[in-house]
C-alpha atoms as a PDB file:
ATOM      1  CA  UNK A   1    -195.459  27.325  76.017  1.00  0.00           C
ATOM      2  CA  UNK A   2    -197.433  27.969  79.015  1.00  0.00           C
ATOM      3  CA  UNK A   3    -195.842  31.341  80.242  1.00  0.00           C
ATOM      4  CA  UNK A   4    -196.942  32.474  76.480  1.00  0.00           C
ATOM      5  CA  UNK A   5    -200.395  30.679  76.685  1.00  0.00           C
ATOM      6  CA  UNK A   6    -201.037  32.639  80.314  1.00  0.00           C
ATOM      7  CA  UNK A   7    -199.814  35.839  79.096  1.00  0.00           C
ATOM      8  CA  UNK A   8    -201.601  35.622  75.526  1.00  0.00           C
ATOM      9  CA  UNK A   9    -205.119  35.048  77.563  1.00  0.00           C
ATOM     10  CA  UNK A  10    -204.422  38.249  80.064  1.00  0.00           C
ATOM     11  CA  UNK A  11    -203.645  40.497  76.851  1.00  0.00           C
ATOM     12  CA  UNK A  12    -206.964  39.096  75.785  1.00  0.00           C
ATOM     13  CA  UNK A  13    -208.988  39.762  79.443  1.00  0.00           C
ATOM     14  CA  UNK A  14    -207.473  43.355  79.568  1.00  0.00           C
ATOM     15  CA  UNK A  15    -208.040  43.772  75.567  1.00  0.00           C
ATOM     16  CA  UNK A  16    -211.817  42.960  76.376  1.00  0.00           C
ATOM     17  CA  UNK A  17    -211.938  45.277  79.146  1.00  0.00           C
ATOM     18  CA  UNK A  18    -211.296  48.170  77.170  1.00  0.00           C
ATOM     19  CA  UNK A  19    -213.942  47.167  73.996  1.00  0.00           C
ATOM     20  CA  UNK A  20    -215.851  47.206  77.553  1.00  0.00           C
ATOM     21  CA  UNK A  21    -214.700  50.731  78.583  1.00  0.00           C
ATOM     22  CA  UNK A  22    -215.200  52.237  75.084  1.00  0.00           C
ATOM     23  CA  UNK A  23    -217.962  50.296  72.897  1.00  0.00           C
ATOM     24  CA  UNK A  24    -220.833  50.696  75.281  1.00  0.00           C
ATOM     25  CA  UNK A  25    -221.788  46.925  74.954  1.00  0.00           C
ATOM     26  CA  UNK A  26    -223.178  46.569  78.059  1.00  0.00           C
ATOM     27  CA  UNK A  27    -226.648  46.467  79.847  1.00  0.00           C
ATOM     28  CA  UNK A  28    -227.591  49.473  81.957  1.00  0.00           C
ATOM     29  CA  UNK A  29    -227.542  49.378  85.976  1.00  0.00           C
ATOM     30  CA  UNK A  30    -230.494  47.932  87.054  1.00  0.00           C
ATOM     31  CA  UNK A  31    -232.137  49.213  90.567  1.00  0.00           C
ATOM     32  CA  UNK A  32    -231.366  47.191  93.169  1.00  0.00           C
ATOM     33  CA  UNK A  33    -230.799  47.305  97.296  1.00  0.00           C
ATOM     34  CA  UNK A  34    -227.982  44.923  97.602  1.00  0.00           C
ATOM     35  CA  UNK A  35    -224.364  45.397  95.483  1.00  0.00           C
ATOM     36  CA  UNK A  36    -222.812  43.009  93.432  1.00  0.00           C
ATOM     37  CA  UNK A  37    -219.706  43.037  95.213  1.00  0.00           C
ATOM     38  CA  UNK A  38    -222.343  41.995  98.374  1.00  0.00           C
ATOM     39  CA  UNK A  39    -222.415  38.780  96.352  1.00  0.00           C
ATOM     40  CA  UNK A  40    -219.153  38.079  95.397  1.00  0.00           C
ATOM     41  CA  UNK A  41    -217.967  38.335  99.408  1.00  0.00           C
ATOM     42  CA  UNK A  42    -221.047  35.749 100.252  1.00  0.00           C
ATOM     43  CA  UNK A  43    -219.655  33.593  98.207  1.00  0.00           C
ATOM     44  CA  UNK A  44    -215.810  34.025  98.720  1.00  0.00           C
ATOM     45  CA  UNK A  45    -216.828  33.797 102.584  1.00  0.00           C
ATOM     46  CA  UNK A  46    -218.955  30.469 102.109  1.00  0.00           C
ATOM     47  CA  UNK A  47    -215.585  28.976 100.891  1.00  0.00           C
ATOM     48  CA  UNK A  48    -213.838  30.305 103.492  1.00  0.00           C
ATOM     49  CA  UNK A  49    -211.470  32.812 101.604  1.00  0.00           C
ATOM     50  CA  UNK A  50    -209.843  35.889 103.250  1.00  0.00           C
ATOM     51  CA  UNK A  51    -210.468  39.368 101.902  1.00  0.00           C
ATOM     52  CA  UNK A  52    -207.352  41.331 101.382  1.00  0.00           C
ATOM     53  CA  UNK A  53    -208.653  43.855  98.852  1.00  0.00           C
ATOM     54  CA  UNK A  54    -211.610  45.160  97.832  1.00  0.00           C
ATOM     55  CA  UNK A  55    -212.985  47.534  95.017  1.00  0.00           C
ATOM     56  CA  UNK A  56    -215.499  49.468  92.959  1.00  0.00           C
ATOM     57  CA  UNK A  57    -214.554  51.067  89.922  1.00  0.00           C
ATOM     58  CA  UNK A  58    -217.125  52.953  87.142  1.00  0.00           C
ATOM     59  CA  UNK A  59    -216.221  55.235  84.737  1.00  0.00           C
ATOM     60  CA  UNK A  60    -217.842  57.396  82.064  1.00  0.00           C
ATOM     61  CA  UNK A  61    -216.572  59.194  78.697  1.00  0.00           C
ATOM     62  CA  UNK A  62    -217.779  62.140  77.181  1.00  0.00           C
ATOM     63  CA  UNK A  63    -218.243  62.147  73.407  1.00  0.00           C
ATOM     64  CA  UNK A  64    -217.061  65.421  73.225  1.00  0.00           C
ATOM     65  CA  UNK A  65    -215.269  67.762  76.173  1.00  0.00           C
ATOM     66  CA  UNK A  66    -218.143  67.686  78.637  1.00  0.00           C
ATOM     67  CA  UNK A  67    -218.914  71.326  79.826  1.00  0.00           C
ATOM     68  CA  UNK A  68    -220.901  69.385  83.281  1.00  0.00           C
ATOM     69  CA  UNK A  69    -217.803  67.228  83.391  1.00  0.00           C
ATOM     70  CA  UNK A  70    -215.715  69.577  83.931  1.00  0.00           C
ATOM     71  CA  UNK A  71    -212.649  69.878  86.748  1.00  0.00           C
ATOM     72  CA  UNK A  72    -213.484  73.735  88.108  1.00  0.00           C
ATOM     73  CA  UNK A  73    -217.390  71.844  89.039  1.00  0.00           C
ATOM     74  CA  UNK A  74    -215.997  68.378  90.436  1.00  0.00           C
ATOM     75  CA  UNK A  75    -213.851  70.595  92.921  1.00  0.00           C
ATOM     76  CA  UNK A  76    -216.416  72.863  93.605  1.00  0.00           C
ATOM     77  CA  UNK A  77    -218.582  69.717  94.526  1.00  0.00           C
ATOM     78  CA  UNK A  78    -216.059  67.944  96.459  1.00  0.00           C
ATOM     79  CA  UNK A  79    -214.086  71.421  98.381  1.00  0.00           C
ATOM     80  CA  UNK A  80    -212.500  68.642 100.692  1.00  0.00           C
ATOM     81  CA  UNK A  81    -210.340  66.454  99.047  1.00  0.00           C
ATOM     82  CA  UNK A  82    -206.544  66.639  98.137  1.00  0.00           C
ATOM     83  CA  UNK A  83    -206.661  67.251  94.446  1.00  0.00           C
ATOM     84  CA  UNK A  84    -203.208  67.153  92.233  1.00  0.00           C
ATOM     85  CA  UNK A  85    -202.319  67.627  88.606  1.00  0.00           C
ATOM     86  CA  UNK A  86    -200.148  65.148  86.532  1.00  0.00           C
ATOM     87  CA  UNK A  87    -199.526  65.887  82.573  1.00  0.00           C
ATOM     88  CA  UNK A  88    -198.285  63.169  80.523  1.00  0.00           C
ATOM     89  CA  UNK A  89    -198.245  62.415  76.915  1.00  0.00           C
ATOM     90  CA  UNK A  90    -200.112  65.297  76.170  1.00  0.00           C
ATOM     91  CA  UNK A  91    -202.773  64.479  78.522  1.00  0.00           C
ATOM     92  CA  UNK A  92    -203.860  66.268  81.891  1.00  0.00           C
ATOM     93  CA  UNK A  93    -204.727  64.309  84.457  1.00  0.00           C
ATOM     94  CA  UNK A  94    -206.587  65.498  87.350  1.00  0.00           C
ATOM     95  CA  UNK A  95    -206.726  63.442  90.593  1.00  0.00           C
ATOM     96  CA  UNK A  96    -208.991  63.392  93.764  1.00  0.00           C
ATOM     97  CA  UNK A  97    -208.209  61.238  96.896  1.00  0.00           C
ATOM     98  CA  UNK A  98    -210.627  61.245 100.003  1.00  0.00           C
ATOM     99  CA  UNK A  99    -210.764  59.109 103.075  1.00  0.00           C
ATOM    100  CA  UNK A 100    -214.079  57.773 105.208  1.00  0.00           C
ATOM    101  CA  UNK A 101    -212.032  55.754 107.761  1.00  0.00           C
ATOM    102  CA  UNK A 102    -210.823  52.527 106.151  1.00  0.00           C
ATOM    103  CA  UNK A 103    -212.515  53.487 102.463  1.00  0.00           C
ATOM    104  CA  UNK A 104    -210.516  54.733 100.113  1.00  0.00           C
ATOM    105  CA  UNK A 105    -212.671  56.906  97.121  1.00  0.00           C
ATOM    106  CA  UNK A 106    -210.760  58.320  94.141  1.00  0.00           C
ATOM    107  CA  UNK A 107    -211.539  60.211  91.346  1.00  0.00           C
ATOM    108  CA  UNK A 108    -209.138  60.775  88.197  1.00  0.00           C
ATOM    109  CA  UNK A 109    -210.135  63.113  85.648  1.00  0.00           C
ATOM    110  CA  UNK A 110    -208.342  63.372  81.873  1.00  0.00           C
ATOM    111  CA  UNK A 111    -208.844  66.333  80.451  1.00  0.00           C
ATOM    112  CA  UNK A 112    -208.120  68.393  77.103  1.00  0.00           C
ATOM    113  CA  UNK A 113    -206.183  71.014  76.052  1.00  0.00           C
ATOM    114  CA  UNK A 114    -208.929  73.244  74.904  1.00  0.00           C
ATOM    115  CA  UNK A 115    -207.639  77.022  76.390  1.00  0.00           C
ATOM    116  CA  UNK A 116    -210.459  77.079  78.658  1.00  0.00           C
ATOM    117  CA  UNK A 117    -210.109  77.541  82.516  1.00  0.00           C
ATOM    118  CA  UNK A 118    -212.645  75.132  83.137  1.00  0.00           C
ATOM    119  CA  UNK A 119    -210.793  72.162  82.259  1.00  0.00           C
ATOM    120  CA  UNK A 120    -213.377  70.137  80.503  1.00  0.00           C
ATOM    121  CA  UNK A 121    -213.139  66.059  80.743  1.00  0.00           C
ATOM    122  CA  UNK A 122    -212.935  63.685  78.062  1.00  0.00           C
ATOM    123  CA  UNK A 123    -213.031  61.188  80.437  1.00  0.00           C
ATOM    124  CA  UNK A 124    -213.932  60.663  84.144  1.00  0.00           C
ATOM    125  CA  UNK A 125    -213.681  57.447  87.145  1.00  0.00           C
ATOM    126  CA  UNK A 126    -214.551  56.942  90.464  1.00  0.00           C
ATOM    127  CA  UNK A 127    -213.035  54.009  92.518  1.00  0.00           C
ATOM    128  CA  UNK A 128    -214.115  52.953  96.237  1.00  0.00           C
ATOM    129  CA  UNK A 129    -211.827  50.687  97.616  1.00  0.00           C
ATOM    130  CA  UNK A 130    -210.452  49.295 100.884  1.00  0.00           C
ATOM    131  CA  UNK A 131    -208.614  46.069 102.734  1.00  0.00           C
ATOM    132  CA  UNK A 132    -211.565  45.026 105.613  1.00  0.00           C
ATOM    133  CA  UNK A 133    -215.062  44.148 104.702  1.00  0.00           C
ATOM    134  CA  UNK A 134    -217.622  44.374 107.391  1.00  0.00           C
ATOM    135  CA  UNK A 135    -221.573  45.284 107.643  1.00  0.00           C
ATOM    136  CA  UNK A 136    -220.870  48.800 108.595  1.00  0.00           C
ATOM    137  CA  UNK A 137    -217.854  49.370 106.017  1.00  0.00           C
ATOM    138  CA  UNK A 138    -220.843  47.244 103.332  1.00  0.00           C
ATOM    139  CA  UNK A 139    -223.750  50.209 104.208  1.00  0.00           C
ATOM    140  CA  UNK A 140    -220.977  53.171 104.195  1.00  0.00           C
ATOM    141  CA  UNK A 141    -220.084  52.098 100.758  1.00  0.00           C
ATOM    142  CA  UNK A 142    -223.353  51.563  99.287  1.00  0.00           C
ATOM    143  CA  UNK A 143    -224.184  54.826 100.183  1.00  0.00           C
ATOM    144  CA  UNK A 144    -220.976  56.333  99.090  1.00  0.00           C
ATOM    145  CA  UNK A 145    -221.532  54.651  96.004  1.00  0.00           C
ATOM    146  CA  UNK A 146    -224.963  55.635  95.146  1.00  0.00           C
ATOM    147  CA  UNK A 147    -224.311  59.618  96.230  1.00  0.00           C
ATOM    148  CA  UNK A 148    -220.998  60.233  94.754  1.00  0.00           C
ATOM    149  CA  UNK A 149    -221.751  58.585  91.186  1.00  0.00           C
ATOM    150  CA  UNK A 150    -225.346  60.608  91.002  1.00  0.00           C
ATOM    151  CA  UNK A 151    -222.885  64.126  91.753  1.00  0.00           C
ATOM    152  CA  UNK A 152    -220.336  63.005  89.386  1.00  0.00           C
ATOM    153  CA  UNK A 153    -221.789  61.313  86.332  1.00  0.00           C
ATOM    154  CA  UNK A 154    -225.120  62.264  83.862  1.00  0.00           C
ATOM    155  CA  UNK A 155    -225.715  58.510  83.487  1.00  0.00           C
ATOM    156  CA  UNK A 156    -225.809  55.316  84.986  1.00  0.00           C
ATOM    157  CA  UNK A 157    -222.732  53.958  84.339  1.00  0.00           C
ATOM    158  CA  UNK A 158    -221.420  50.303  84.579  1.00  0.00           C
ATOM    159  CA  UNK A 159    -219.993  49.513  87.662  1.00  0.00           C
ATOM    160  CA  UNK A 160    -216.774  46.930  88.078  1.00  0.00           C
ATOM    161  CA  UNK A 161    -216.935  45.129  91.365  1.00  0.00           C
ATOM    162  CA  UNK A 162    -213.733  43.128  92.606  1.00  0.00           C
ATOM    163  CA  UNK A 163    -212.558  41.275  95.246  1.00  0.00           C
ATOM    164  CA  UNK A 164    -208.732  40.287  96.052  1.00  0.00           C
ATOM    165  CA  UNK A 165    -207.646  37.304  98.956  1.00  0.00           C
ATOM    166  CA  UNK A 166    -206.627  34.189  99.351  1.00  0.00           C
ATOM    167  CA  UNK A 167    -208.131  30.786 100.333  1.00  0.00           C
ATOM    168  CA  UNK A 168    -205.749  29.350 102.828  1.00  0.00           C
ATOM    169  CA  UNK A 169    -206.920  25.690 101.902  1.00  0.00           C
ATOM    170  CA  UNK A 170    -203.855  23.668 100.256  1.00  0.00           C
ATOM    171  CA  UNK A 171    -206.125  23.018  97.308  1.00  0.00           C
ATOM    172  CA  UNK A 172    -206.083  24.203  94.246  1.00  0.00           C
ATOM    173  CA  UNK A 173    -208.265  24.302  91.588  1.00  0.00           C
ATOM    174  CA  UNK A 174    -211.551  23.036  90.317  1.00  0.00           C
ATOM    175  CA  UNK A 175    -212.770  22.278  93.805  1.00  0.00           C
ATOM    176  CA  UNK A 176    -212.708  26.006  94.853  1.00  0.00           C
ATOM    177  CA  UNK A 177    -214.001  27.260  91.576  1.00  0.00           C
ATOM    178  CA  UNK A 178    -216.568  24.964  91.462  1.00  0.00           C
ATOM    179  CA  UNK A 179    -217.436  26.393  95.114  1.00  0.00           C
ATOM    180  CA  UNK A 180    -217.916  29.405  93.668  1.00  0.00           C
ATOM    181  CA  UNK A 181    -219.971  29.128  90.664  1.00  0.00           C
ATOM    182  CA  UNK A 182    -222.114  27.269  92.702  1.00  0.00           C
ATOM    183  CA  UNK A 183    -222.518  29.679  95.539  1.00  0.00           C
ATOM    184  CA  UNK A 184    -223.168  32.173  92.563  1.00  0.00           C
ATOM    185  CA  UNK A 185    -225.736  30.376  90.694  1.00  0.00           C
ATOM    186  CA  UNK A 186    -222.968  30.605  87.772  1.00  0.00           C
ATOM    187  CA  UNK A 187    -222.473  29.057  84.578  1.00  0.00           C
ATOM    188  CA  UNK A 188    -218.753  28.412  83.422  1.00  0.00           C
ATOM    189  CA  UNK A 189    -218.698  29.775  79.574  1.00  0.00           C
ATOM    190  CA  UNK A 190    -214.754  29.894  79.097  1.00  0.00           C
ATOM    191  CA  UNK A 191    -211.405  28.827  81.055  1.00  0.00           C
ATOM    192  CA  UNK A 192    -207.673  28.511  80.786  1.00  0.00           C
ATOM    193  CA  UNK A 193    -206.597  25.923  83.631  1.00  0.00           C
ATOM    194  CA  UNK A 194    -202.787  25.417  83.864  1.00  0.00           C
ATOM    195  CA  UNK A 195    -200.995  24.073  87.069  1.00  0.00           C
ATOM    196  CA  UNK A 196    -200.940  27.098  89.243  1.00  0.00           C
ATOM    197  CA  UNK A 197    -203.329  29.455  87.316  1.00  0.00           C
ATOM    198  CA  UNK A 198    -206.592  29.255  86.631  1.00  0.00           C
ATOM    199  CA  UNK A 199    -208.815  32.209  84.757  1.00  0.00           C
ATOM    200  CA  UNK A 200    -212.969  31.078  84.427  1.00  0.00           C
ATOM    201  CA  UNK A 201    -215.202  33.356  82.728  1.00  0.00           C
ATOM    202  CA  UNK A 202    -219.158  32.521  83.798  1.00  0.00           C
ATOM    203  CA  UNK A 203    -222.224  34.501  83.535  1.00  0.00           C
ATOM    204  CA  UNK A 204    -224.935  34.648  86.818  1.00  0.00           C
ATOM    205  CA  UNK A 205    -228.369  35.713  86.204  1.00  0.00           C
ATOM    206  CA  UNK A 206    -227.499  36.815  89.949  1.00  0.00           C
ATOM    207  CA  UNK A 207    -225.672  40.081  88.690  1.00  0.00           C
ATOM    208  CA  UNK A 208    -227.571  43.414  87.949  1.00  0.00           C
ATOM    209  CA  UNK A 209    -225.051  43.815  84.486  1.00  0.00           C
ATOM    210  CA  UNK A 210    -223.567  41.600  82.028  1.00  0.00           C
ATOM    211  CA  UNK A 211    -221.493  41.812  78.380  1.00  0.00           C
ATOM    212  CA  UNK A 212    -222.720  40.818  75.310  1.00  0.00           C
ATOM    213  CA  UNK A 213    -219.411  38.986  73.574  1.00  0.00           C
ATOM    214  CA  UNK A 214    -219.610  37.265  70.342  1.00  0.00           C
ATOM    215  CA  UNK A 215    -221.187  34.125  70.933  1.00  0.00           C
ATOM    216  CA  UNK A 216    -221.550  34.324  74.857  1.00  0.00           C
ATOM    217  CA  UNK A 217    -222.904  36.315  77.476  1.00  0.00           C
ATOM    218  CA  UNK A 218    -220.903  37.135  80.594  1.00  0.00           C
ATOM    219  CA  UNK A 219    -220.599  38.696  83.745  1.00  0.00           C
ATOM    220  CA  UNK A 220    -218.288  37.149  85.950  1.00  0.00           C
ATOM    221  CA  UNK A 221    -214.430  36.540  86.094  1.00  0.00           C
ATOM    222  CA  UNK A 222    -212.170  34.210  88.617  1.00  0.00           C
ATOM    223  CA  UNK A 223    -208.539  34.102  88.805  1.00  0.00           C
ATOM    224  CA  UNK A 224    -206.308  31.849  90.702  1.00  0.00           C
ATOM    225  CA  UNK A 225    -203.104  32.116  90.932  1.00  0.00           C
ATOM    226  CA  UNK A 226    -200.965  28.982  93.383  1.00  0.00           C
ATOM    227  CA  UNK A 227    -199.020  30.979  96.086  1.00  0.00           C
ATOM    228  CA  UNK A 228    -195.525  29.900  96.036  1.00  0.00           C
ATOM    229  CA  UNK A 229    -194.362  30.878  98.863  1.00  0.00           C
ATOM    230  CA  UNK A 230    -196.394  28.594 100.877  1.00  0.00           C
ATOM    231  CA  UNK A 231    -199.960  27.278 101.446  1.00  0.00           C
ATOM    232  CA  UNK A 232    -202.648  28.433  99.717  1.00  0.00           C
ATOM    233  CA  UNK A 233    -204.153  30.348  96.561  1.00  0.00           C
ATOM    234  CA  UNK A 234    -204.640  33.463  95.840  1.00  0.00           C
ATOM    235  CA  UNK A 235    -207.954  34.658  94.093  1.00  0.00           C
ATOM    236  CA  UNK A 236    -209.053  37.691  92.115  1.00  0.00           C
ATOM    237  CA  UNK A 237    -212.952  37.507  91.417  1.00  0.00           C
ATOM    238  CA  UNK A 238    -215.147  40.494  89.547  1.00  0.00           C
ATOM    239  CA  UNK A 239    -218.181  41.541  87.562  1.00  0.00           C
ATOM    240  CA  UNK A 240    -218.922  42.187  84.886  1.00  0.00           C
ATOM    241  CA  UNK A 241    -214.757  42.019  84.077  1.00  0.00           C
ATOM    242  CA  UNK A 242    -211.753  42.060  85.476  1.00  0.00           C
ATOM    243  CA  UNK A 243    -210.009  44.715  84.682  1.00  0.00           C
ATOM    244  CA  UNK A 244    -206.695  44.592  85.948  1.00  0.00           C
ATOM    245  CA  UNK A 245    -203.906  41.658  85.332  1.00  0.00           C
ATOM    246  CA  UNK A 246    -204.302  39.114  88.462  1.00  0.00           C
END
């Protein structure tokens, strides 16, 4: 009953996400010198939890095939990096890896089937992500960040901050979620709590976005997940969302 209960409340996070991705029910990115993801590593640090991932993730659609969008200008703008072509399911999908030492930046573009040579997007994401987390590897990506999304999108779009690691501390539970609400001036507004998973949804006035769900506002997710094969939890902790399975 609890396997079911777990996996019925993931379908649910990753359900959300997308209304996320594709309803536009979100507030706008406000201007601001420090990240979000600055934040979230203040406070995973404070409770002495180990980075082992790291990632930001923002993506925009176009209503229609998006003539500035397209795949012949994204190359043009970025000559450098090691593009390659996947089609699936009818789809194209065009992707773009770069590397700035340790940073990782990506950008996968889905395009139509439209006969023209330009390739135009329906859809387009950009992803920054990396294992270490450092001040110089913090002001490379917030510059990164801010230059790449103002060559690659028309808007503002939401950005998903996330952080991966592991607290090495044998306990589990409310005592290292309660850390971190704290730490992040965060309200708890929903949670599933079993014996070695945990999944809190809070909202922060500390963040620069947040969702607007039925009956709640929120911008912050935790997951904890007991690590079996010894000492310690593992932790998965975002804003606005989550959006992958932790």
């Amino acid at each position: 009953m609890k396997g079911c209960c777990r996996e019925y409340f993931i379908l649910l996070l990753l359900l959300t996400s997308l209304i996320v991705f594709f309803s536009g029910n979100n507030t706008s990115v406000a201007e601001k010198s420090e990240l979000d993801i600055e934040k979230l590593v203040h406070a995973v640090q404070k409770q002495q939890g180990s980075i082992i991932e790291w990632s930001l993730y923002t993506r925009e659609l176009a209503e229609q095939p998006s003539q500035e969008l397209s795949v012949t200008r994204l190359k043009r703008v970025f000559p450098e990096w090691d593009w390659s072509l996947s089609r699936k399911e009818g789809k194209e999908t065009v992707t773009g890896i770069n590397y700035n030492g340790k940073i990782e930046e990506k950008i996968v573009a889905v395009t139509t089937d439209n006969g023209n040579k330009d390739n135009l997007i329906s859809y387009v994401s950009y992803e920054l992500k990396g294992t270490t987390w450092n001040h110089r590897i913090s002001k490379s990506t917030e510059t990164l960040f801010q230059s790449r999304t103002e060559l690659i999108f028309k808007q503002k779009p939401v950005v998903f901050s996330c952080i991966k690691g592991i607290f090495n501390d044998d306990e589990f539970g409310q005592t290292i979620v309660s850390g971190l609400l704290s730490s992040l001036l965060a309200k708890e507004k929903e949670a599933l709590r079993e014996e070695d998973f945990s999944s809190i949804s809070a909202y922060s006035s500390l963040f620069t976005q947040s969702l607007s769900l039925p009956g709640k506002e929120m911008n912050l997710q935790i997951g904890l997940r007991k690590n079996k094969a010894g000492n310690g939890t593992y932790f998965t902790v975002g804003t606005p969302i989550l959006t992958n399975e932790y």
